[in-house]
Protein backbone atom coordinates (compact mmCIF):
# COMPACT_ATOMS: atom_id res chain seq x y z
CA UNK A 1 0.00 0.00 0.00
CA UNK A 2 1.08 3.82 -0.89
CA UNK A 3 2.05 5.40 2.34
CA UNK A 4 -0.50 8.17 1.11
CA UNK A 5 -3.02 5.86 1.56
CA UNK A 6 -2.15 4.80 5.43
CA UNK A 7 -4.86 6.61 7.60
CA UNK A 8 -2.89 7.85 10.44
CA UNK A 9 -4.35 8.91 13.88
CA UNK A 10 -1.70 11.54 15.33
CA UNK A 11 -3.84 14.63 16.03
CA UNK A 12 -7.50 14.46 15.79
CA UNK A 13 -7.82 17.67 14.20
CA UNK A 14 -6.52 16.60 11.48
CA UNK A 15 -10.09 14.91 10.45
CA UNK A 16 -13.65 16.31 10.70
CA UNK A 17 -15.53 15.89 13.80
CA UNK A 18 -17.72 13.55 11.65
CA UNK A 19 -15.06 10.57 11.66
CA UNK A 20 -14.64 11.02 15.26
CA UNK A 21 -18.42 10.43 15.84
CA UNK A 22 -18.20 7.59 13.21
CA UNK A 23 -15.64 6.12 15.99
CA UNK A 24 -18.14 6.73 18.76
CA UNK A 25 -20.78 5.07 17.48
CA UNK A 26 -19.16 2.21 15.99
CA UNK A 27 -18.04 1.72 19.43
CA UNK A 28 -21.42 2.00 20.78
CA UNK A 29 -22.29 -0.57 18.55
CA UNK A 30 -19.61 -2.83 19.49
CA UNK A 31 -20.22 -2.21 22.99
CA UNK A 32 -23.86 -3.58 22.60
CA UNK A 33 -23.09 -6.54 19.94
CA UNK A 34 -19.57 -7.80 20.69
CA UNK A 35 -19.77 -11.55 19.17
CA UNK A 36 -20.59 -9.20 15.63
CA UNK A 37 -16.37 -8.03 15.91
CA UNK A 38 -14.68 -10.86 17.58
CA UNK A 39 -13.02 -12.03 14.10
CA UNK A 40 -13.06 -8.61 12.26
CA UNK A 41 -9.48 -8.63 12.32
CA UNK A 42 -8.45 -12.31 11.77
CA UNK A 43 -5.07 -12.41 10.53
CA UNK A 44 -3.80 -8.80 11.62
CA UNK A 45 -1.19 -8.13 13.35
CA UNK A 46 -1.10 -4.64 15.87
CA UNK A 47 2.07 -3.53 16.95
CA UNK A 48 2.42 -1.46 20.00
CA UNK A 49 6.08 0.45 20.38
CA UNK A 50 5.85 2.17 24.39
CA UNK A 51 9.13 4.34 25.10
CA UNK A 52 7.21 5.26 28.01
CA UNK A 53 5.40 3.04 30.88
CA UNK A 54 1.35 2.63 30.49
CA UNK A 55 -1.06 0.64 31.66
CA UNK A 56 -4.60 1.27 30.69
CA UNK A 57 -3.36 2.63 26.96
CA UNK A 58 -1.78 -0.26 25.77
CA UNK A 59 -3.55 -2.90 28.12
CA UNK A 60 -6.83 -1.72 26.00
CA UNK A 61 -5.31 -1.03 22.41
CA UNK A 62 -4.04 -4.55 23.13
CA UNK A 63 -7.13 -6.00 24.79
CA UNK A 64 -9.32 -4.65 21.87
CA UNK A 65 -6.90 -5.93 19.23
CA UNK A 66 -7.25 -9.36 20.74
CA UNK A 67 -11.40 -9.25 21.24
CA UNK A 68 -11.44 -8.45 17.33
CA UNK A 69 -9.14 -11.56 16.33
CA UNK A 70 -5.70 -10.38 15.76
CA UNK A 71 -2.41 -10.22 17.00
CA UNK A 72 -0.10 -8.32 18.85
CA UNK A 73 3.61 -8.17 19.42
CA UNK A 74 6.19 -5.09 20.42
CA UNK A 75 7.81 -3.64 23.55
CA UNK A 76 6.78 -1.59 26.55
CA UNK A 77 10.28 -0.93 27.96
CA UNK A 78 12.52 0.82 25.23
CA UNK A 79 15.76 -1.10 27.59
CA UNK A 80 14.57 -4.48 26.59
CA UNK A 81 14.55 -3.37 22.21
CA UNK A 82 17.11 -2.06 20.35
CA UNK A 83 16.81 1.66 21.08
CA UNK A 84 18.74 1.10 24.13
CA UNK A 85 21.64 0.27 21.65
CA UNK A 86 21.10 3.59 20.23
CA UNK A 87 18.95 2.52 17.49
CA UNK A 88 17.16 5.71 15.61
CA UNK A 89 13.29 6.04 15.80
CA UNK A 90 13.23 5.98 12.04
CA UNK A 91 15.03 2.85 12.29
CA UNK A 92 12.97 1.00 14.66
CA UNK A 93 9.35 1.92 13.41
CA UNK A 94 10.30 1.21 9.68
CA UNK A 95 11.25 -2.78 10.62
CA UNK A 96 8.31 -2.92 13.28
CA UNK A 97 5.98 -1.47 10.71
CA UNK A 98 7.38 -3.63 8.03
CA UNK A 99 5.71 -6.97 10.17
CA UNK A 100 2.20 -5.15 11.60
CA UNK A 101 -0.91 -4.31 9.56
CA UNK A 102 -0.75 -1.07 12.16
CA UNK A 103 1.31 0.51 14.61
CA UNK A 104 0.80 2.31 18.04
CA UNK A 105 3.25 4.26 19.73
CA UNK A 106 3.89 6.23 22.72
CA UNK A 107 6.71 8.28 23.27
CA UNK A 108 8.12 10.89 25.89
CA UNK A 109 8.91 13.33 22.98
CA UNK A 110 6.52 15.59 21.70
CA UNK A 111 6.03 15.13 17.48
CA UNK A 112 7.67 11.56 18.01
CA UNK A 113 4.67 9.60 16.85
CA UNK A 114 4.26 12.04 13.28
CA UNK A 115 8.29 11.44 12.80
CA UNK A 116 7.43 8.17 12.96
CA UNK A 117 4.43 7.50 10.74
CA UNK A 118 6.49 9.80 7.88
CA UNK A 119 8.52 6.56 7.19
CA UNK A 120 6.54 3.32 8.77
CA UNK A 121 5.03 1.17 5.93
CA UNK A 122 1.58 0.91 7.96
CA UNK A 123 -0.86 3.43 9.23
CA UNK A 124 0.56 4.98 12.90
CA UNK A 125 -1.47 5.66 16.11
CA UNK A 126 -0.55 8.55 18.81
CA UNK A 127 -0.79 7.19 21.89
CA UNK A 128 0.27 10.30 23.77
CA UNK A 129 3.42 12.43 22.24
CA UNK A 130 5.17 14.22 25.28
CA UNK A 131 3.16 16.19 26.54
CA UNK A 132 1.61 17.19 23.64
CA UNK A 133 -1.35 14.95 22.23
CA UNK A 134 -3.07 11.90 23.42
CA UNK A 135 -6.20 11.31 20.55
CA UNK A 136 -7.39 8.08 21.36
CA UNK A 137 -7.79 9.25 25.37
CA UNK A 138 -10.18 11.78 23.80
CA UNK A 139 -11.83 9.84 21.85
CA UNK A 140 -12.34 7.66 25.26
CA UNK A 141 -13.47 10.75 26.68
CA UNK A 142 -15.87 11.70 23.90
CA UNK A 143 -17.28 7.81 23.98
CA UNK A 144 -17.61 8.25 27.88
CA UNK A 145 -19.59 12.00 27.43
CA UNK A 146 -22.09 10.16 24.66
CA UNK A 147 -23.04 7.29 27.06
CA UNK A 148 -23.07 9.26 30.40
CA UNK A 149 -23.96 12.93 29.11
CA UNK A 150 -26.04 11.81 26.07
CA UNK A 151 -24.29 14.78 24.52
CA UNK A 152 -21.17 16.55 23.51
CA UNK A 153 -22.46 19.79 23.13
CA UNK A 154 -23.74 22.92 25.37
CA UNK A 155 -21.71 21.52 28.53
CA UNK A 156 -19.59 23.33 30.88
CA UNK A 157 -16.42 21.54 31.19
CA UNK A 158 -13.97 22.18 34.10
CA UNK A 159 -10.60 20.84 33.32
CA UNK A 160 -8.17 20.70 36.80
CA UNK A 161 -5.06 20.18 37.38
CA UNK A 162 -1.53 20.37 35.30
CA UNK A 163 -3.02 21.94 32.33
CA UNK A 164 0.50 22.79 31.08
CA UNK A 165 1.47 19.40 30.51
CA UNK A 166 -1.80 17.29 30.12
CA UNK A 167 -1.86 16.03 27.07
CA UNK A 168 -5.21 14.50 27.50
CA UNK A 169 -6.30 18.05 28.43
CA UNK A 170 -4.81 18.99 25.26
CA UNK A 171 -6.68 16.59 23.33
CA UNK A 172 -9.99 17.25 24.71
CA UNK A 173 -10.19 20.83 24.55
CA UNK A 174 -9.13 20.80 20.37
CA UNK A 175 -11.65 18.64 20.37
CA UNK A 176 -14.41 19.29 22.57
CA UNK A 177 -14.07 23.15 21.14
CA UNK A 178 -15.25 21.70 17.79
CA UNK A 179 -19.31 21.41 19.18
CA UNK A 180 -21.18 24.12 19.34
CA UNK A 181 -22.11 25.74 22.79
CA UNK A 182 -19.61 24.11 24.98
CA UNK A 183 -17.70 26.54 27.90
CA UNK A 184 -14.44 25.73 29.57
CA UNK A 185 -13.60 26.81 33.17
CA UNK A 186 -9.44 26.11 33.31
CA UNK A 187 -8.49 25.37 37.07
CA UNK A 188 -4.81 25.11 37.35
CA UNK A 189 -2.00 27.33 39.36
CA UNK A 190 -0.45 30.23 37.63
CA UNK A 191 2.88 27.48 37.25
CA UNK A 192 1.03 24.82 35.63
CA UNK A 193 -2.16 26.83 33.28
CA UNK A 194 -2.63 26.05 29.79
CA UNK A 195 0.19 26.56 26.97
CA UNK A 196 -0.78 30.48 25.09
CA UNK A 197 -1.07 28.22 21.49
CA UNK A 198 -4.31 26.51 23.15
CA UNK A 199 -5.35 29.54 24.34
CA UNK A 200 -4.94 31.44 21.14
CA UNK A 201 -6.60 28.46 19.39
CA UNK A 202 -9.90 28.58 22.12
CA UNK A 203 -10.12 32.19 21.26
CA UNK A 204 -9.43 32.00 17.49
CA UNK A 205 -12.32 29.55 17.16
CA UNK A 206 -14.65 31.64 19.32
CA UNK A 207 -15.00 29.68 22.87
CA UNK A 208 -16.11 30.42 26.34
CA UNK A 209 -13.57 30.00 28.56
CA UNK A 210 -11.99 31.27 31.75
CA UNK A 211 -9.00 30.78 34.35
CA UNK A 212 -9.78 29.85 38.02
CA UNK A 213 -7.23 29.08 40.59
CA UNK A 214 -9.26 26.81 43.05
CA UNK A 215 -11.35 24.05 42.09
CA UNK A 216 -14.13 24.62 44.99
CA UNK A 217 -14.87 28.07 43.63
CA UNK A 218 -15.70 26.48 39.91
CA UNK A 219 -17.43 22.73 40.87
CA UNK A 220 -20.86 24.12 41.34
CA UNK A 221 -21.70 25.15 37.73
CA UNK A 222 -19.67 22.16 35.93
CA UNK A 223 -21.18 19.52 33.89
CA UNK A 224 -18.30 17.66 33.32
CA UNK A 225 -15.21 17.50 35.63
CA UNK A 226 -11.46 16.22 33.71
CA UNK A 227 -9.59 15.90 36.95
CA UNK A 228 -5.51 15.05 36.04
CA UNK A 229 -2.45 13.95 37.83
CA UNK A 230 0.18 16.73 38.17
CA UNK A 231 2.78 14.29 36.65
CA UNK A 232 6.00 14.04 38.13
CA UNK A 233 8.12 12.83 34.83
CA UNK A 234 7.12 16.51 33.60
CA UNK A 235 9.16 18.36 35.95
CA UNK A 236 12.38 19.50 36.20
CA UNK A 237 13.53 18.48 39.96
CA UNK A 238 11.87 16.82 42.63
CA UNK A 239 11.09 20.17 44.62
CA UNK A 240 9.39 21.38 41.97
CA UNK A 241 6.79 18.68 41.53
CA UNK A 242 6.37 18.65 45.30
CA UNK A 243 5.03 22.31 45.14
CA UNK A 244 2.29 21.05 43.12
CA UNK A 245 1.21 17.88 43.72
CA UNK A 246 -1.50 18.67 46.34
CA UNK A 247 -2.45 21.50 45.54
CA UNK A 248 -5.56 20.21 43.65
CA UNK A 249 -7.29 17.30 45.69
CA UNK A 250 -11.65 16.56 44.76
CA UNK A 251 -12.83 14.95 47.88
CA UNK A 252 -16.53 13.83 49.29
CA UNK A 253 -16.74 17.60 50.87
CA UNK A 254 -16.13 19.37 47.44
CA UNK A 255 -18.55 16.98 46.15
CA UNK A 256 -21.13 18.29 48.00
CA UNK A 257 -21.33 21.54 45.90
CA UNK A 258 -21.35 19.71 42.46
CA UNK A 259 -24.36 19.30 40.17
CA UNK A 260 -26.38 16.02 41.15
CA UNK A 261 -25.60 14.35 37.53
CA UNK A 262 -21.74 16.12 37.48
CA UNK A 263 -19.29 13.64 35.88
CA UNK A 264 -15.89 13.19 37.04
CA UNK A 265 -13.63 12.25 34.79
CA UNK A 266 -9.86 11.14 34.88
CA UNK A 267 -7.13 9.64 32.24
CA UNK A 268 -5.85 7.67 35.06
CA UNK A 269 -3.59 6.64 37.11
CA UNK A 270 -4.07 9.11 39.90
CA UNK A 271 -2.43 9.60 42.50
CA UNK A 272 -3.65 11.52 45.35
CA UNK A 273 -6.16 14.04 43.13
CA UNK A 274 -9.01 11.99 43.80
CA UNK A 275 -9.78 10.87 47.31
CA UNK A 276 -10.50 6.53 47.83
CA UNK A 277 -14.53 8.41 48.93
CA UNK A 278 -14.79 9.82 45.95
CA UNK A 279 -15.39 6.68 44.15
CA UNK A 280 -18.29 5.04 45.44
CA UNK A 281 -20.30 8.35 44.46
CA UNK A 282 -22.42 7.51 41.24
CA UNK A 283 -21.26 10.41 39.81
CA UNK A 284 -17.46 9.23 39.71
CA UNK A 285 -17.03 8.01 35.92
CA UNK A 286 -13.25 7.20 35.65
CA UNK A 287 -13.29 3.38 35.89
CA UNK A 288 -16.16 3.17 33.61
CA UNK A 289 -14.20 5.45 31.29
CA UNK A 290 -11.32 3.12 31.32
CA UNK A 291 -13.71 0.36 29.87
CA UNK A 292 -15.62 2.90 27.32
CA UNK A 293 -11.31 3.14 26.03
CA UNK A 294 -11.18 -0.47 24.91
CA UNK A 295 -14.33 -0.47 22.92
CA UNK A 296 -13.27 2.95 21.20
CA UNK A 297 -10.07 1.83 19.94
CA UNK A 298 -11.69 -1.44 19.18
CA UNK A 299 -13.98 0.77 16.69
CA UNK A 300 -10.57 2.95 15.87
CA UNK A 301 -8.87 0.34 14.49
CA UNK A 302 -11.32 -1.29 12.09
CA UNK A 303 -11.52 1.96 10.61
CA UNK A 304 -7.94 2.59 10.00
CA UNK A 305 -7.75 -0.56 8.48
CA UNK A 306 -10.50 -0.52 6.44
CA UNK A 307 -8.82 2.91 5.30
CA UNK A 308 -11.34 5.15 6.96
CA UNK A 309 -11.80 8.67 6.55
CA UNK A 310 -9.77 9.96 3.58
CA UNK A 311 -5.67 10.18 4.60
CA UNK A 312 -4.82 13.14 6.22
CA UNK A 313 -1.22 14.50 5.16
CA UNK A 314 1.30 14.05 7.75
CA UNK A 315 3.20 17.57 6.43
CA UNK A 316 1.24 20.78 4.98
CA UNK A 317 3.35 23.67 5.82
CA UNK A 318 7.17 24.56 4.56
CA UNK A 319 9.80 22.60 4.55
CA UNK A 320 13.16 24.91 6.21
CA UNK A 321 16.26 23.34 7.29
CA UNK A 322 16.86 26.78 8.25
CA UNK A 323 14.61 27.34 10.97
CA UNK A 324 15.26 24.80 14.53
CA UNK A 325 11.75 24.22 17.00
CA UNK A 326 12.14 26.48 19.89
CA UNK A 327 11.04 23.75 21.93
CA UNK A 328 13.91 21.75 23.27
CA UNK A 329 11.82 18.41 24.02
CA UNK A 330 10.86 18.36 20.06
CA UNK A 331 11.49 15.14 18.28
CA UNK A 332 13.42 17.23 15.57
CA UNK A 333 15.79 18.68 17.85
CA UNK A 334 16.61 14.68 18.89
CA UNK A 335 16.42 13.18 15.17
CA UNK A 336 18.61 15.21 13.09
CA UNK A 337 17.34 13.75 9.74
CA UNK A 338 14.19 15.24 10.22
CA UNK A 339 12.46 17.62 7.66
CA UNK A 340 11.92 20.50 9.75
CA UNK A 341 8.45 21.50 8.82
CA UNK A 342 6.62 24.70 9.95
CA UNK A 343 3.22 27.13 9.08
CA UNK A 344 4.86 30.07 8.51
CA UNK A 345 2.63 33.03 9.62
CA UNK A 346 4.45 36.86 9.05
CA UNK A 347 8.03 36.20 11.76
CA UNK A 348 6.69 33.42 13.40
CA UNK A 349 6.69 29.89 12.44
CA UNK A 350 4.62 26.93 13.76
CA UNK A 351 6.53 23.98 14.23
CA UNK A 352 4.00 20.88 12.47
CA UNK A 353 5.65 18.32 14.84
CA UNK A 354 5.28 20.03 18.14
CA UNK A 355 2.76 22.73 17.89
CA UNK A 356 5.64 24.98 19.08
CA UNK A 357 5.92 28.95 17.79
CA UNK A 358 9.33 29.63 16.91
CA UNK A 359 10.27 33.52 16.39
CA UNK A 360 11.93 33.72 12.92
């Protein structure tokens, strides 16, 4: 097959909203009729490449590989493959790719997963870039607002936490911004708020949304509730993470202010975020949500391999070995045979791997 043809998933966006729903209710449908999908994908083979540790992501991109039929094979520690001889990431996706019908990757660099789907001989899946984008969480999170919300439109959305490096919360908000009617109420600490390019893309497209500072000021008028894990890999030194990491904490008393039919949401794993309480309230969705991410990549993958929207192009913007990302976690400033590949916009360029603006 044409790499041009592969469907890749790296960044939602980069289909209409239609597709996604096309995932959501394909899921829906699996959900309900299971023994319809169990050999859908008879004689495929997933592979799933984690330079970084997981265990709901892969356990369900595995799990619904397996309940459709197919196969599975790949790493979850980068020490045990080749990379920790120094292998490239070029290298080691083009000869994985070569013996899967589809690969899925997560990786601690941001743009990783695009670098890799520009050379891999089947169609890629972002399983979280960095802390950049994490698609198939929001598409989880879109499948879990359609079953529990009946809707993914006119809600108010509170998203808590570390908003800087949430890639989930990064994911959702592109998308969620995309229906008509929905508000965002930000609650993070001036340290860990929202990147400006999410920002400027909330307020390019229109949408609500404000900046609060504690979460028991904001609960009362939220439909939805994305609590996340201030994560410690993110940060710099130890002291720096430990200035954050309770600062946000939903408990049974916070609770108590909430809309009767609130739903709490969380990517999972916590860690201390959510009190043990917390979870025997009906309106705690997270471990339900976990389940709703099996059957959504279950519906995700049939329709990458049945070639399922029209491709999206992995690069759109100018190609200038002149220009370096500003962001020193980029996968281009690691890879060095990298196009570097930007949206240009007056002096500013827009790095496509990252997201990044780069002064030029």
């Amino acid at each position: 097959m044409d790499r041009a043809e592969f469907v890749n998933l790296i960044d939602l966006s980069d289909y209409e909203s239609i597709w996604w729903e096309d995932i959501v209710v394909l899921a829906h449908e699996i959900m309900n009729y299971p023994k319809k999908y169990e050999k859908r994908c008879q004689g495929k083979i997933m592979a799933t490449l984690f330079y970084e540790p997981s265990t709901r992501t892969q356990m369900s991109f595995q799990a619904a590989m397996l309940r459709l039929g197919g196969g599975i094979i790949g790493f979850d520690n980068p020490s045990t493959s080749s990379v920790s001889k120094g292998e490239n990431l070029k290298d080691t996706t083009k000869v994985v790719s070569s013996y899967g019908d589809i690969v899925v990757m997560r990786h601690p660099l941001p743009g990783a997963v695009k670098a890799a789907a520009l050379t891999a001989d089947c169609p890629v899946v972002n399983a979280g870039d960095g802390g950049h984008l994490h698609p198939t969480q929001t598409l989880t999170d879109l499948l879990t607002l359609y079953e529990e919300k009946g809707k993914l439109d006119g809600l108010t959305i509170g998203l808590c936490g570390d908003l800087k490096n949430g890639r989930t919360v990064h994911s959702l908000l592109k998308a969620m911004s995309s229906y008509p009617n929905n508000k965002f109420v930000l609650i993070s600490t001036r340290e860990l708020e929202l990147p400006d390019y999410i920002k400027q893309t909330l307020t390019n497209k229109g949408v609500e949304f404000k900046e609060v500072f504690r979460l028991e000021d904001a609960i009362s008028e939220l439909d939805v509730l994305y609590m996340t894990r201030i994560q410690r890999e993110r940060f710099a030194s130890e002291q720096q993470y430990l200035e954050q990491k309770n600062v946000y904490v939903l408990d049974e008393e916070k609770m108590k202010k909430a809309k009767p039919d609130l739903a709490v949401l969380h990517p999972l794993p916590r860690v201390d975020e959510i009190t043990i309480g917390v979870d025997e309230d009906p309106r705690a969705k997270y471990f339900k949500q976990a389940n709703y991410g099996m059957y959504v990549r279950m519906a995700l993958i049939l329709l990458i391999l049945e070639r399922s929207p029209k491709p999206a192009p992995l690069l759109k913007g100018e190609i200038r070995a002149d220009i370096c990302c500003s962001n020193p976690k980029c996968i281009t400033n690691h890879e060095s045979y990298l196009p570097h590949s930007f949206v240009i916009n007056g002096n500013k360029a827009v790095c496509e791997y990252c997201d990044e603006t780069t002064e030029i």
